[in-house]
Every structure is written in structure tokens, then in C-alpha cells.
PDB file of N, CA and C in Angstrom:
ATOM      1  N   UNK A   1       7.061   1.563  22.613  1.00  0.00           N
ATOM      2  CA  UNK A   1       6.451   0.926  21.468  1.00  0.00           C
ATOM      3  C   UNK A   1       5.292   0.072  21.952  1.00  0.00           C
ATOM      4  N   UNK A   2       4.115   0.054  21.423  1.00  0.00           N
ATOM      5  CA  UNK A   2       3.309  -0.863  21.069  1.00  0.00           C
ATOM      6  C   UNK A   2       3.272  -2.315  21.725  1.00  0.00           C
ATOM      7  N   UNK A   3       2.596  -3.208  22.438  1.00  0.00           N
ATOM      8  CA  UNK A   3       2.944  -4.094  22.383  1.00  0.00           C
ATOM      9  C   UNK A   3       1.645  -4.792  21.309  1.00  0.00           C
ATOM     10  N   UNK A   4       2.562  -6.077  20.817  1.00  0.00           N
ATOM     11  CA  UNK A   4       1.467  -6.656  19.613  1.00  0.00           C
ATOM     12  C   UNK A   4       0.563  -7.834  20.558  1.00  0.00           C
ATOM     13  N   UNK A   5      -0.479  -8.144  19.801  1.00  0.00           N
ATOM     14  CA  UNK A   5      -1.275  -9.464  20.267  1.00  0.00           C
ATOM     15  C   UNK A   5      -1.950  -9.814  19.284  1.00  0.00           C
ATOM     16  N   UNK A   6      -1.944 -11.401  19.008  1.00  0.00           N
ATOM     17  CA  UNK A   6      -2.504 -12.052  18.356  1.00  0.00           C
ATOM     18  C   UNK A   6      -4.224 -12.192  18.198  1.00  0.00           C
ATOM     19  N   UNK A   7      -4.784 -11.924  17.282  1.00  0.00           N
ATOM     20  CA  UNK A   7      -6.170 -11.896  17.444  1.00  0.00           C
ATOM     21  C   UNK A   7      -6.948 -13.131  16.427  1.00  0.00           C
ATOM     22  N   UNK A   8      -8.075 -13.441  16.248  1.00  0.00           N
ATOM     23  CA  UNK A   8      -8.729 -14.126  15.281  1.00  0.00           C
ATOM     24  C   UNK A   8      -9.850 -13.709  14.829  1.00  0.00           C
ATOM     25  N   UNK A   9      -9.436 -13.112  13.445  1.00  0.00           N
ATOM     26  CA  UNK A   9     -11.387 -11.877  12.802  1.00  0.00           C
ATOM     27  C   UNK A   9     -11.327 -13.432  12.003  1.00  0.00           C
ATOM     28  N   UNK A  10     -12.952 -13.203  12.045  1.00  0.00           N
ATOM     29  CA  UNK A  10     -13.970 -14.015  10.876  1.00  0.00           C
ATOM     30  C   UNK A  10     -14.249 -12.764  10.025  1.00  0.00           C
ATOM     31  N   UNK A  11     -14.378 -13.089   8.601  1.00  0.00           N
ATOM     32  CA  UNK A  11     -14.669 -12.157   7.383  1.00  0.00           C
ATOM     33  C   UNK A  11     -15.329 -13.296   6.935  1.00  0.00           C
ATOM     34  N   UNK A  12     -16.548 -12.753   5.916  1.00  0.00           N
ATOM     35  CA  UNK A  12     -17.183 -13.643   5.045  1.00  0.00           C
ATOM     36  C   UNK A  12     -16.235 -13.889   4.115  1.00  0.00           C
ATOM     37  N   UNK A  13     -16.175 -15.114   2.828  1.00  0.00           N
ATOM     38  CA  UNK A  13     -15.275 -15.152   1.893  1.00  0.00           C
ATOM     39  C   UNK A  13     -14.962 -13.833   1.231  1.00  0.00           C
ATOM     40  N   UNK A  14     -16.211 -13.305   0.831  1.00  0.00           N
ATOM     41  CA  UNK A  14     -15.963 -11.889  -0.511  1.00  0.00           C
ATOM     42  C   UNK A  14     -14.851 -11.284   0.410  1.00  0.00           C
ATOM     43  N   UNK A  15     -15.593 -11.129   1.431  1.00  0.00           N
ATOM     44  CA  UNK A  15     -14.779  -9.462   2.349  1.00  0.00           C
ATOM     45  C   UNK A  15     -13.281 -10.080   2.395  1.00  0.00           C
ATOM     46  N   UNK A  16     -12.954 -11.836   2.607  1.00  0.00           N
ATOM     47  CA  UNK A  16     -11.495 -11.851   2.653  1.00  0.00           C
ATOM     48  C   UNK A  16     -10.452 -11.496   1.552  1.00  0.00           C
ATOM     49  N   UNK A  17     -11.515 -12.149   0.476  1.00  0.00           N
ATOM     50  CA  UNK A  17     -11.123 -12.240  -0.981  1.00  0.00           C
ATOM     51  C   UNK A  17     -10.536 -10.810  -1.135  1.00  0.00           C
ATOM     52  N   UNK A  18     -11.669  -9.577  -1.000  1.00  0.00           N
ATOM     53  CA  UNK A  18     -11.177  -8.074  -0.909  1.00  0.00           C
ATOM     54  C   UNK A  18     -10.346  -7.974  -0.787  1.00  0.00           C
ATOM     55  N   UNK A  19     -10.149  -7.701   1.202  1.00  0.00           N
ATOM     56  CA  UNK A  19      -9.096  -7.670   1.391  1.00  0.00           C
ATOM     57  C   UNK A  19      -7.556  -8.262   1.528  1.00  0.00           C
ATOM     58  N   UNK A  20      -7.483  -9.305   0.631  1.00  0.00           N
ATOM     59  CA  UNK A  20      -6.250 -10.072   0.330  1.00  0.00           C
ATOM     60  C   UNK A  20      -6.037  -9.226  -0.944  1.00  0.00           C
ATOM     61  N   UNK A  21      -6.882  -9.401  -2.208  1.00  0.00           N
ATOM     62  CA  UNK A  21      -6.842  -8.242  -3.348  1.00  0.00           C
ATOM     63  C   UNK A  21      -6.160  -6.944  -3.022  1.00  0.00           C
ATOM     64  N   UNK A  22      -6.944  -6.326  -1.967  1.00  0.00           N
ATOM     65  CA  UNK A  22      -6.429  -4.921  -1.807  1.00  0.00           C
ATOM     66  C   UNK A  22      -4.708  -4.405  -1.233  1.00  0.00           C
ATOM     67  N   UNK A  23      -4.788  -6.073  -0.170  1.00  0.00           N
ATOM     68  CA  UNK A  23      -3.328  -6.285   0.142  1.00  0.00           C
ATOM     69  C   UNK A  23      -2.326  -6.360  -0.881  1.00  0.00           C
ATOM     70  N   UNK A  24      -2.828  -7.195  -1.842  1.00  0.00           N
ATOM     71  CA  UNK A  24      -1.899  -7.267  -2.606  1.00  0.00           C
ATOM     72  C   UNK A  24      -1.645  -6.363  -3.310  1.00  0.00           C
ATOM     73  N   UNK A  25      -2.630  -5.613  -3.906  1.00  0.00           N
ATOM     74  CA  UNK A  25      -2.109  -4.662  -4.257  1.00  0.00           C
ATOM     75  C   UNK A  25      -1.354  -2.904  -4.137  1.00  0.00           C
ATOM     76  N   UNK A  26      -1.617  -3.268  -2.841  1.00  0.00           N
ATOM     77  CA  UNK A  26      -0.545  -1.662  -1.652  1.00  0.00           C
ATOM     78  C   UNK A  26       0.469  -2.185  -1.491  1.00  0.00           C
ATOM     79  N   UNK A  27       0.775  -4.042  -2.075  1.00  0.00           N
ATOM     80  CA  UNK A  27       1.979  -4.665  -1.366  1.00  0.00           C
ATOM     81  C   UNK A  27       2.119  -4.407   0.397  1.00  0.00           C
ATOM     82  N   UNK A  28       0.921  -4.413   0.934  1.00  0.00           N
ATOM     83  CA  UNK A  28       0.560  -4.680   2.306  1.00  0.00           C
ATOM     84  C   UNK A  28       0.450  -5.847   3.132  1.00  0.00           C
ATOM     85  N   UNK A  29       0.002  -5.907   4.296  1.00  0.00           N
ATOM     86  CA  UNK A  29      -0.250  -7.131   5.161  1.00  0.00           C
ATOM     87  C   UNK A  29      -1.411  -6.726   5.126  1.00  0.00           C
ATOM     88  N   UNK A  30      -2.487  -8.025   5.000  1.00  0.00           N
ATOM     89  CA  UNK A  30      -3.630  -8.180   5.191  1.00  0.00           C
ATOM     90  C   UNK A  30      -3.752  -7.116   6.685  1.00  0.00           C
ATOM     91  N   UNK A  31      -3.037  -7.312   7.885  1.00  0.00           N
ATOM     92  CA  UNK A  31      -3.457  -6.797   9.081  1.00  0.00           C
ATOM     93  C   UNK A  31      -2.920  -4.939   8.795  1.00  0.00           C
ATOM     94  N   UNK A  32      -2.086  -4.550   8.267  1.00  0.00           N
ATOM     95  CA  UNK A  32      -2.180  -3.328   7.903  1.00  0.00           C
ATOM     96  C   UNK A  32      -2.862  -3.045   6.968  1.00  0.00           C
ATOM     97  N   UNK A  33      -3.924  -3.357   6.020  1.00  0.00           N
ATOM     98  CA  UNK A  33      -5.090  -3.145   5.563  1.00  0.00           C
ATOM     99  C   UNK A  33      -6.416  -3.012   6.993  1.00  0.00           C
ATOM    100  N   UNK A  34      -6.409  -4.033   7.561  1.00  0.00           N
ATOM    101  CA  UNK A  34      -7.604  -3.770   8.301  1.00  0.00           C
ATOM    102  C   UNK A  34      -7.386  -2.843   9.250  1.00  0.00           C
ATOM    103  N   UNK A  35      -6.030  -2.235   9.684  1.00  0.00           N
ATOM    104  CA  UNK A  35      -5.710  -1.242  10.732  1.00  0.00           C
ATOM    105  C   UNK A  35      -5.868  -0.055  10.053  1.00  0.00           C
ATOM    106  N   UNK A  36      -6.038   0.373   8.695  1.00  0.00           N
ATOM    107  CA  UNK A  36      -5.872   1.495   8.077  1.00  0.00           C
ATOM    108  C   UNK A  36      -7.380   1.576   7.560  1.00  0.00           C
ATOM    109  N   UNK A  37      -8.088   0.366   7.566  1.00  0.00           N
ATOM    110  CA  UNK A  37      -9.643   0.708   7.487  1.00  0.00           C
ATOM    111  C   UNK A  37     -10.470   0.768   8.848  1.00  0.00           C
ATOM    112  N   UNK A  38      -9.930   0.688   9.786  1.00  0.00           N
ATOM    113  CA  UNK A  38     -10.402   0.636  11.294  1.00  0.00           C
ATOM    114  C   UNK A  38     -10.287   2.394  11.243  1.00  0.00           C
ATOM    115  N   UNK A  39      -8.901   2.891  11.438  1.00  0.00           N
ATOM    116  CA  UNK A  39      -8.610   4.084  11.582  1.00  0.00           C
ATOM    117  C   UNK A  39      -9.185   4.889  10.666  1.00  0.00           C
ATOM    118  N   UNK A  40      -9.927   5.033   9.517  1.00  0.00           N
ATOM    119  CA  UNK A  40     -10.548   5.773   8.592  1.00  0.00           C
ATOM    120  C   UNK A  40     -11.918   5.667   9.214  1.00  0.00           C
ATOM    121  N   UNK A  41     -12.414   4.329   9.617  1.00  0.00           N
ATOM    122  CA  UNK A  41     -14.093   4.642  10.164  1.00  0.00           C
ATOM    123  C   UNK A  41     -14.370   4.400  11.333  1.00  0.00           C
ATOM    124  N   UNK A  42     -13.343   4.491  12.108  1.00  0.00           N
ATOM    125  CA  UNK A  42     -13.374   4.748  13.496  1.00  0.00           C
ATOM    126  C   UNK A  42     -14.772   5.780  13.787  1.00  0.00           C
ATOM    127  N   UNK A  43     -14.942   6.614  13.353  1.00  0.00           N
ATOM    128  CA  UNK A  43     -15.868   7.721  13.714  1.00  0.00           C
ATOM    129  C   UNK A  43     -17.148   7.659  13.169  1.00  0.00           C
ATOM    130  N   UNK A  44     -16.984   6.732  12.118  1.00  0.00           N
ATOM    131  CA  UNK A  44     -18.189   6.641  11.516  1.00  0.00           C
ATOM    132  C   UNK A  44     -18.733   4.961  12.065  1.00  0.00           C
ATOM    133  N   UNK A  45     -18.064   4.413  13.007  1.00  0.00           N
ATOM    134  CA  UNK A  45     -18.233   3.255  13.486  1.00  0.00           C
ATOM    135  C   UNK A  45     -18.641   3.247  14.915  1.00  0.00           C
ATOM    136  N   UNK A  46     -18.442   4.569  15.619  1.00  0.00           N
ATOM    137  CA  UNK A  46     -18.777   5.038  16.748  1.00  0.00           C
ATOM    138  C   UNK A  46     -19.826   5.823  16.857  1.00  0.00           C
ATOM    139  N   UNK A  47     -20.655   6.531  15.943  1.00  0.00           N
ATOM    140  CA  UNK A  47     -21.923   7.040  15.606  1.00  0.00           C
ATOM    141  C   UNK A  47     -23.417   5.865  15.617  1.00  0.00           C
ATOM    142  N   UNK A  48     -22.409   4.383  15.241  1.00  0.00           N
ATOM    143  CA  UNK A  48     -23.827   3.907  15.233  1.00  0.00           C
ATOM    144  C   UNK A  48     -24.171   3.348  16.405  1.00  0.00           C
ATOM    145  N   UNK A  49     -25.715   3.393  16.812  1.00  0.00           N
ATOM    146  CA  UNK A  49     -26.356   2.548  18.204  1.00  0.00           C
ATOM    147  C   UNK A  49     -25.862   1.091  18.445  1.00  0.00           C
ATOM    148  N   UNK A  50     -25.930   1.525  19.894  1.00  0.00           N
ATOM    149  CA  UNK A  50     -24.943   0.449  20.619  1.00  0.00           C
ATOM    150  C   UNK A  50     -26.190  -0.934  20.592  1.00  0.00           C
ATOM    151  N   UNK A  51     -25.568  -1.927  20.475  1.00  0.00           N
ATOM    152  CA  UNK A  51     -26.883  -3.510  20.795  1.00  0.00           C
ATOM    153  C   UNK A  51     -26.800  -3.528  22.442  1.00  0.00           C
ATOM    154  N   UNK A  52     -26.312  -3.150  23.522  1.00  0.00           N
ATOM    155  CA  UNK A  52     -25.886  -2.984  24.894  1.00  0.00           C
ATOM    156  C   UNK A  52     -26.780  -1.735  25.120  1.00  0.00           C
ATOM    157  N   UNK A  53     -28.070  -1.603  26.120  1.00  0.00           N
ATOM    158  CA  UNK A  53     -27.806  -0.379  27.021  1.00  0.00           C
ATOM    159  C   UNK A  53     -26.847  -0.004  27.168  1.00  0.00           C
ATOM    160  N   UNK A  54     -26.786   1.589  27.774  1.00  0.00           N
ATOM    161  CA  UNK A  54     -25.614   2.013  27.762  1.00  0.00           C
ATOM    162  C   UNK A  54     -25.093   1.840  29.203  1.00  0.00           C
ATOM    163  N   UNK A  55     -26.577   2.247  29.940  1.00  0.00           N
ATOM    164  CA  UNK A  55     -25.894   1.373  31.707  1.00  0.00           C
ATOM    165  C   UNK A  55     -25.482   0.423  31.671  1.00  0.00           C
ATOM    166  N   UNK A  56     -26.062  -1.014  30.848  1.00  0.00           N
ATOM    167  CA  UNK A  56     -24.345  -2.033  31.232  1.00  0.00           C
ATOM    168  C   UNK A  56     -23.685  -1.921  30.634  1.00  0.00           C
ATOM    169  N   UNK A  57     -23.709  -1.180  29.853  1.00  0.00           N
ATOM    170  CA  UNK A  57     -21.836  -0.600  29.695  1.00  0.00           C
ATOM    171  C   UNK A  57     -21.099  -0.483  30.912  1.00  0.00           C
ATOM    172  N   UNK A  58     -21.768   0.624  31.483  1.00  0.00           N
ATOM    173  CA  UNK A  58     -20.905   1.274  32.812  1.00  0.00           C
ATOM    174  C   UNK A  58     -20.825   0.168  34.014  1.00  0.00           C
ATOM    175  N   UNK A  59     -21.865  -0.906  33.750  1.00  0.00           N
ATOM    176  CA  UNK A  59     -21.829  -1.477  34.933  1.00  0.00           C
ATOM    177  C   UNK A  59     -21.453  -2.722  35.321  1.00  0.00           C
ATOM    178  N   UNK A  60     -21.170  -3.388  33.512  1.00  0.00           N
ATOM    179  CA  UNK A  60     -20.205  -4.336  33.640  1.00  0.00           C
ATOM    180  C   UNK A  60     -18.828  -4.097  32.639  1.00  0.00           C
ATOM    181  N   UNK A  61     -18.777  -3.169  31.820  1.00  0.00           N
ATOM    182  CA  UNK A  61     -17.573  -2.780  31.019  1.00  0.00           C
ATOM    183  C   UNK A  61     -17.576  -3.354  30.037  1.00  0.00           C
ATOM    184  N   UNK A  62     -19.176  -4.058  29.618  1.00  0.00           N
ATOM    185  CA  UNK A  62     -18.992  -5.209  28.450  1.00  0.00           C
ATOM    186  C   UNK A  62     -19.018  -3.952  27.019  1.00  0.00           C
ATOM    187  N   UNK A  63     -18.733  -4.684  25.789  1.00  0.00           N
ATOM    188  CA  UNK A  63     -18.548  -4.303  24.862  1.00  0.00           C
ATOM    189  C   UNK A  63     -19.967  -4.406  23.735  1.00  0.00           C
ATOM    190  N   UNK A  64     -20.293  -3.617  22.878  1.00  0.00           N
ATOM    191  CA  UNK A  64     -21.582  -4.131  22.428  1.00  0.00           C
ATOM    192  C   UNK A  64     -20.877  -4.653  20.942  1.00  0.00           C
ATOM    193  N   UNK A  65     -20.676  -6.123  21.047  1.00  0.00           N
ATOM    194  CA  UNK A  65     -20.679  -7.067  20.071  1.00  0.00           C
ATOM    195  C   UNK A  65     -21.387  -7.991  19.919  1.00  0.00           C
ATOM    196  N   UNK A  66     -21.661  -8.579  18.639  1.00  0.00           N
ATOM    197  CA  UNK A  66     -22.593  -9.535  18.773  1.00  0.00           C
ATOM    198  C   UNK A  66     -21.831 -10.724  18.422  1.00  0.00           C
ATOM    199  N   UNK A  67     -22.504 -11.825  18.975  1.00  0.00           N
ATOM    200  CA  UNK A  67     -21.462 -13.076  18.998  1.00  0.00           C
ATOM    201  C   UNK A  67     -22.215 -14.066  17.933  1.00  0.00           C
ATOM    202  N   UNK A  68     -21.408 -14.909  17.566  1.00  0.00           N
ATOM    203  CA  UNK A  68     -22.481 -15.927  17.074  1.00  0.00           C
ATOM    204  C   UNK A  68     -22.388 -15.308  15.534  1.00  0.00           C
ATOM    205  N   UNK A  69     -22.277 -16.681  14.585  1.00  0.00           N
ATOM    206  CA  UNK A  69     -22.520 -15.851  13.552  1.00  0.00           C
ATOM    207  C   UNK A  69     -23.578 -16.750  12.753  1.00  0.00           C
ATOM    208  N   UNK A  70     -23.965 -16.765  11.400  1.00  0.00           N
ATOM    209  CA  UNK A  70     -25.467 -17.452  10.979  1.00  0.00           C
ATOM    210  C   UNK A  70     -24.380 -18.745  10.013  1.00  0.00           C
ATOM    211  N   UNK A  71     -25.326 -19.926  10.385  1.00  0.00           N
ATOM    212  CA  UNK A  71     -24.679 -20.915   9.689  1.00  0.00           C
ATOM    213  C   UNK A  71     -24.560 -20.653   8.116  1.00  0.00           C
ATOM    214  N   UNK A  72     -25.510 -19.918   7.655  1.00  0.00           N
ATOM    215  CA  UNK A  72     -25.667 -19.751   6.282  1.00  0.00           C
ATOM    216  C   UNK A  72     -24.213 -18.976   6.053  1.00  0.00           C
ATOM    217  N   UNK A  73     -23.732 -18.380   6.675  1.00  0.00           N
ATOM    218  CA  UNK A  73     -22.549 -17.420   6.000  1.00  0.00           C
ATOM    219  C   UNK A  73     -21.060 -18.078   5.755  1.00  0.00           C
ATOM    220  N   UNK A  74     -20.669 -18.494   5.106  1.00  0.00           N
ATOM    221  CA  UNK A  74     -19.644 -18.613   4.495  1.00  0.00           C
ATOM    222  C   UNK A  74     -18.239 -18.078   4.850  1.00  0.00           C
ATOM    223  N   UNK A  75     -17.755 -18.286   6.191  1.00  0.00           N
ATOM    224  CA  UNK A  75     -16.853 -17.289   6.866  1.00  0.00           C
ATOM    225  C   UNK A  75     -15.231 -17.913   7.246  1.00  0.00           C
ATOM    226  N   UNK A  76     -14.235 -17.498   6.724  1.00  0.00           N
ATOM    227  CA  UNK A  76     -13.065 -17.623   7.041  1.00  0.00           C
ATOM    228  C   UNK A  76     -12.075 -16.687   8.233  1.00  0.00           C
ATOM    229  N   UNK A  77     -11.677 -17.589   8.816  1.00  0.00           N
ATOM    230  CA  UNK A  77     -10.610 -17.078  10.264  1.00  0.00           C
ATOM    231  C   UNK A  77      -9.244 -16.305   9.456  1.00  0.00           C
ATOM    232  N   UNK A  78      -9.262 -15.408   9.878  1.00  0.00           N
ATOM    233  CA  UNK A  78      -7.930 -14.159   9.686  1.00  0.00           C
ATOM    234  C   UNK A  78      -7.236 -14.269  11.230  1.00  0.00           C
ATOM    235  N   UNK A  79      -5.768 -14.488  11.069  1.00  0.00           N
ATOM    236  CA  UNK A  79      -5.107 -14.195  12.901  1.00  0.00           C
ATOM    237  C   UNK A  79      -4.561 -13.048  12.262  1.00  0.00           C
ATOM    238  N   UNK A  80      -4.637 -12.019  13.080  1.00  0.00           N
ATOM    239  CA  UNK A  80      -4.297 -10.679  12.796  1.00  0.00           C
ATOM    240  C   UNK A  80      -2.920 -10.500  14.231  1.00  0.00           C
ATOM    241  N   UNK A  81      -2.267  -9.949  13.668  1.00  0.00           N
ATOM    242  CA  UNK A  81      -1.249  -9.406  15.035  1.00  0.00           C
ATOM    243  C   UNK A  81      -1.829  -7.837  15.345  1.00  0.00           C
ATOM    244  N   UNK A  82      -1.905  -8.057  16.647  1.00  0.00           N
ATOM    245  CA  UNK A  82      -2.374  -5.951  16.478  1.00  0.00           C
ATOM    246  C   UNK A  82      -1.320  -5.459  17.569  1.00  0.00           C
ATOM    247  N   UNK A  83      -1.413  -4.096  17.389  1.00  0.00           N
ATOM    248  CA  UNK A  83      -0.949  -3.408  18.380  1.00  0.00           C
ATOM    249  C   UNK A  83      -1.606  -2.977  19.734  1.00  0.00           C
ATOM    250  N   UNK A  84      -1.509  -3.300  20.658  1.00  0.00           N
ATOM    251  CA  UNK A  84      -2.205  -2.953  21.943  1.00  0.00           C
ATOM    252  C   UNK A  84      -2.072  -1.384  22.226  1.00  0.00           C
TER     253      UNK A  84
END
């Protein structure tokens, strides 16, 4: 089995608002909502250009995320449990 780990997503308000709505209504966990929308656009989330060359990818293993988010945005902390 799986082991779980604790994580912390920022969502803007709307997107939490959503997905608490959408939770509630599959009678879901917020974190099995975002695992079942990960797994649907997985592929369509891997098509788009990386913010990383792709050599440091290979050459430090970093990830192309962007950090930092804009003071203007309006953003609430989600702790998600995931599966490793």
C-alpha cells in the first residue's frame, strides 16, 4: 500500500470555494477531488512547456514550478494527505 504524506496546496478563494462545492457534492474529500482531477489531466498537464530548460532538469532534478505567488491574489492553504 501507498504510503500517505502530508502536503500544503494554495488555491485562490473561487478554485477552493469549487472545489469544497464539488466535494460536497460526490460526498468526497476535498483531497480525493484534487487526486481525481490530477489523474484526468495528467496528460494534458504534461504537454505544456516546461519554465526550466530541459538540461537542468537532468542536471539538477529540479522540477519546473513556479514559486512565489502575486500579493494581489487572494489565496487559501489546503493540507492535502497524498499517496506517495
Amino acid at each position: 500500500m501507498s504510503q500517505k504524506r502530508k502536503v500544503t496546496l494554495y488555491f485562490n478563494a473561487a478554485m477552493l470555494a469549487e472545489t469544497q462545492k464539488e466535494a460536497l457534492r460526490q460526498d468526497r474529500s476535498i483531497s480525493w477531488i484534487i487526486q481525481a482531477a490530477w489523474r484526468i489531466a495528467r496528460d494534458a498537464v504534461k504537454q505544456m512547456p516546461s519554465t526550466v530548460p530541459t538540461s537542468t532538469h537532468a542536471e539538477t532534478g529540479a522540477h519546473p514550478v513556479q514559486t512565489g505567488m502575486s500579493e494581489q491574489s487572494a489565496s487559501r492553504a489546503v493540507s492535502v494527505r497524498t499517496q506517495a
